[in-house]
C-alpha atoms as a PDB file:
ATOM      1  CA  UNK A   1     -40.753 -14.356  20.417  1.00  0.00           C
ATOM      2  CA  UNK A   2     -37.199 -13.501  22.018  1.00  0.00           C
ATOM      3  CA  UNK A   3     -33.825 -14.696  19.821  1.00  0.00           C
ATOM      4  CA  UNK A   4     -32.233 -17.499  21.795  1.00  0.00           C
ATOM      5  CA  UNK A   5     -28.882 -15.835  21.012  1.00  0.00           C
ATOM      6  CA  UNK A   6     -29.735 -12.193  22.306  1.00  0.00           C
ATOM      7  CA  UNK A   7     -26.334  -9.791  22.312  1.00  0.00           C
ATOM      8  CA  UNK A   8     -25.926 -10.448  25.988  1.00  0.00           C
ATOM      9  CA  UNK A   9     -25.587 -14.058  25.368  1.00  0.00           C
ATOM     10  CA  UNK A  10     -23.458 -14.108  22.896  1.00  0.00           C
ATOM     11  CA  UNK A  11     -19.901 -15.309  22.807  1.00  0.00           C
ATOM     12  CA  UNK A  12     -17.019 -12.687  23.058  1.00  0.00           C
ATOM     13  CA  UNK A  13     -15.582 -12.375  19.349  1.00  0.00           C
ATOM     14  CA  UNK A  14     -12.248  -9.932  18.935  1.00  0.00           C
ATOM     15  CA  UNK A  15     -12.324  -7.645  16.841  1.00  0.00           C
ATOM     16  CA  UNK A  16     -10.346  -7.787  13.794  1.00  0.00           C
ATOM     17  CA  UNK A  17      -7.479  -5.584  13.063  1.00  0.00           C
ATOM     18  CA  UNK A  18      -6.529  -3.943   9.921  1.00  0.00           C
ATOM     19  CA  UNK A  19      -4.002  -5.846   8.011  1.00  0.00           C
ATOM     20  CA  UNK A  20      -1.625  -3.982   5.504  1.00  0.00           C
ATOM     21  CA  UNK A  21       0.923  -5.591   2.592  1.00  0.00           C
ATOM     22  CA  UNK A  22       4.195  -3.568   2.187  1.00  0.00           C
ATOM     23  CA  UNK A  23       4.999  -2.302  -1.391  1.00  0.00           C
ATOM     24  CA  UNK A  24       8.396  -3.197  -1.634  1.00  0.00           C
ATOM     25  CA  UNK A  25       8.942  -6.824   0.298  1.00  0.00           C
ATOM     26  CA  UNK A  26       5.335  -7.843   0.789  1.00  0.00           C
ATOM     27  CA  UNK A  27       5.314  -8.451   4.712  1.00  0.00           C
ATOM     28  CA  UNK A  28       1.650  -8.270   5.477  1.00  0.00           C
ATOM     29  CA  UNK A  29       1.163  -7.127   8.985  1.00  0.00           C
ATOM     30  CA  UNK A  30      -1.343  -4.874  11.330  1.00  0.00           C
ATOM     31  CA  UNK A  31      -2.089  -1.378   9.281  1.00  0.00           C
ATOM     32  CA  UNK A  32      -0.415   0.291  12.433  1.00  0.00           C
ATOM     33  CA  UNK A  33       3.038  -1.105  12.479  1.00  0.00           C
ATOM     34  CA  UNK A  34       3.393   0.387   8.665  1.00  0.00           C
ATOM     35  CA  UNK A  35       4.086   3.449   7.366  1.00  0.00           C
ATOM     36  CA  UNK A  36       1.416   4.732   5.075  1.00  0.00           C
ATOM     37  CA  UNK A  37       2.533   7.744   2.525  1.00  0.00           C
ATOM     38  CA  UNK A  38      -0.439   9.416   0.340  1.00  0.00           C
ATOM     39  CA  UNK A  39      -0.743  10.782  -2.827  1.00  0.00           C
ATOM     40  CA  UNK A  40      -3.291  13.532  -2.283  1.00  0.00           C
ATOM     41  CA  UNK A  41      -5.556  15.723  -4.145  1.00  0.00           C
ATOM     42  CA  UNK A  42      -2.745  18.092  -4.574  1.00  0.00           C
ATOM     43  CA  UNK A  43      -0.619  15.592  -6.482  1.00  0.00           C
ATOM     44  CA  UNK A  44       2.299  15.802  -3.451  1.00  0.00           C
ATOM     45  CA  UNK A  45       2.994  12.306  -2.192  1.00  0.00           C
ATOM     46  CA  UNK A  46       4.200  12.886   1.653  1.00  0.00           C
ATOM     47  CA  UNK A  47       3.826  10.292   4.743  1.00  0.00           C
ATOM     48  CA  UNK A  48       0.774  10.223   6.729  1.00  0.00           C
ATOM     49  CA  UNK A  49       1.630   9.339   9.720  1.00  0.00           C
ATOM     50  CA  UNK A  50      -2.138   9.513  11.169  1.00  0.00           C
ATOM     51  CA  UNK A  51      -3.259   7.131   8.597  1.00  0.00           C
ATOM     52  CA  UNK A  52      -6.176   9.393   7.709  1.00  0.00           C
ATOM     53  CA  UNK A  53      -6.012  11.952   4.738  1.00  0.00           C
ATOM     54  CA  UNK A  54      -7.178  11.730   1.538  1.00  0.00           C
ATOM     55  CA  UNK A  55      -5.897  10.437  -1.902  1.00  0.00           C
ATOM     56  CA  UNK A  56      -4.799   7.259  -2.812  1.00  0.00           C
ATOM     57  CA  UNK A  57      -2.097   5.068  -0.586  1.00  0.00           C
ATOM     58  CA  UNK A  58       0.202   2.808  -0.383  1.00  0.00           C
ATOM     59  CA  UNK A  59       2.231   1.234   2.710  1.00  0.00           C
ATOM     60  CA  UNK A  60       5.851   0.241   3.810  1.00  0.00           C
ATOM     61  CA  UNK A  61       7.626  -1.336   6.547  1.00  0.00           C
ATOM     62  CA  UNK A  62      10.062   0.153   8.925  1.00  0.00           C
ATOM     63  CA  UNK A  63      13.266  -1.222   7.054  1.00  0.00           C
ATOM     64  CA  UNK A  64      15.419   1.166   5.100  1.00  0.00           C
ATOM     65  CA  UNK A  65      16.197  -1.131   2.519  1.00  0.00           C
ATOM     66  CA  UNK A  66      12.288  -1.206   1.912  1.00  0.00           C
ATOM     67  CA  UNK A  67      12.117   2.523   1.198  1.00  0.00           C
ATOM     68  CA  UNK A  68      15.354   2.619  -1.014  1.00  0.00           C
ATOM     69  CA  UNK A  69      13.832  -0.484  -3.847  1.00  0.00           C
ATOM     70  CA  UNK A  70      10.548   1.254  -3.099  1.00  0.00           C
ATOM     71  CA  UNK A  71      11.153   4.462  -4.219  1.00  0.00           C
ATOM     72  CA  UNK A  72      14.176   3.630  -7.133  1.00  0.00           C
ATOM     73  CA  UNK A  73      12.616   0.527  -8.612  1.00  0.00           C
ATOM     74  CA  UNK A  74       9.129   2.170  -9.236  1.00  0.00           C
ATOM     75  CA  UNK A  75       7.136   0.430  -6.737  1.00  0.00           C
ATOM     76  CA  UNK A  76       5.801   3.193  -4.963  1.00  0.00           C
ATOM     77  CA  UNK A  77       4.837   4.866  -8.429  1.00  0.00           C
ATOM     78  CA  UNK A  78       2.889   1.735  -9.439  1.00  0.00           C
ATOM     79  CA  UNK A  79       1.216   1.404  -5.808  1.00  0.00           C
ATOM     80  CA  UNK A  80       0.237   5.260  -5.770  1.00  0.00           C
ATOM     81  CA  UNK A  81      -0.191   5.497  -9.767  1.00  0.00           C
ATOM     82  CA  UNK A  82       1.571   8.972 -10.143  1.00  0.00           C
ATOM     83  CA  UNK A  83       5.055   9.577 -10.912  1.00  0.00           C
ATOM     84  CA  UNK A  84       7.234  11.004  -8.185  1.00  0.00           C
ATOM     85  CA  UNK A  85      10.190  13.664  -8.862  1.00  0.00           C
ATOM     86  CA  UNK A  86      13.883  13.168  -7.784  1.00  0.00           C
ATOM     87  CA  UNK A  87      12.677  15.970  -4.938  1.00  0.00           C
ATOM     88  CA  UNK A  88       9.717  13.621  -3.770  1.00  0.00           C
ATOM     89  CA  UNK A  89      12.309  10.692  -3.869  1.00  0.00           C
ATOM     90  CA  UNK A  90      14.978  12.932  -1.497  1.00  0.00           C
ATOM     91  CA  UNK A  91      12.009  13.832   0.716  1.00  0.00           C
ATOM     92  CA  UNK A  92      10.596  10.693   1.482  1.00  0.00           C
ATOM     93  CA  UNK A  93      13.933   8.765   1.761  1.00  0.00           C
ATOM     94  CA  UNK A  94      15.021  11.647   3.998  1.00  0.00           C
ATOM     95  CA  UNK A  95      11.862  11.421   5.877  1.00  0.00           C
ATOM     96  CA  UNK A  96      12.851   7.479   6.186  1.00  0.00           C
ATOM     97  CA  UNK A  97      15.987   7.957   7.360  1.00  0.00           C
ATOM     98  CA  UNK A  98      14.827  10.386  10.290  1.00  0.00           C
ATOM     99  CA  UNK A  99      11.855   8.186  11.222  1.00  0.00           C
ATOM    100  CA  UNK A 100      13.716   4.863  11.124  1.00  0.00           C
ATOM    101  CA  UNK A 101      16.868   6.182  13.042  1.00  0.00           C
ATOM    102  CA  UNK A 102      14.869   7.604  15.756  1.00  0.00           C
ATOM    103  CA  UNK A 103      13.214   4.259  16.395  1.00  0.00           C
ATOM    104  CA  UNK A 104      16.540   2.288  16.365  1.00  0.00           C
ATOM    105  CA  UNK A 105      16.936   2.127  20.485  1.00  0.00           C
END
């Protein structure tokens, strides 16, 4: 007996895309349009800008202000559960100030 609903009769459904909450103001958007950064196995915390590597992370949005109470007030420790260095801090924050002000048109 044949399924009345067979795949070709189905209704077109969209697929769903990957939302994502930003540590430091909370603006939940598509995973894409953040900025993941990764602690990995090796304990370094560093951006991933594919999205893809391993370890544990945590996402923020494109403002600067974001990155600064992210990375002062602890946020990013408590999303990533590590404890990040005053180099880690300069890196990423450096890293954020590149990224961000190549964007700006």
């Amino acid at each position: 007996m044949a399924n009345p609903m067979s795949a070709a009769s189905a209704p077109y459904r969209p697929r769903r895309v990957p939302q994502r909450t930003c540590v430091s103001c909370g603006l939940t958007t598509a995973k894409r349009e953040l900025i993941r950064l990764v602690h990995g196995p090796s304990g370094a915390v560093e951006p991933d800008p594919s999205g893809k590597r391993p370890g544990r992370g945590a996402y923020l949005c494109h403002n600067p202000e974001c990155w600064e109470r992210a990375t002062k007030k602890g946020r990013l420790e408590h999303a990533l559960r590590t404890k990040l260095s005053t180099d880690a801090r300069e890196v990423l924050l450096q890293y954020a100030a590149e990224r961000l002000a190549a964007e700006v048109p």
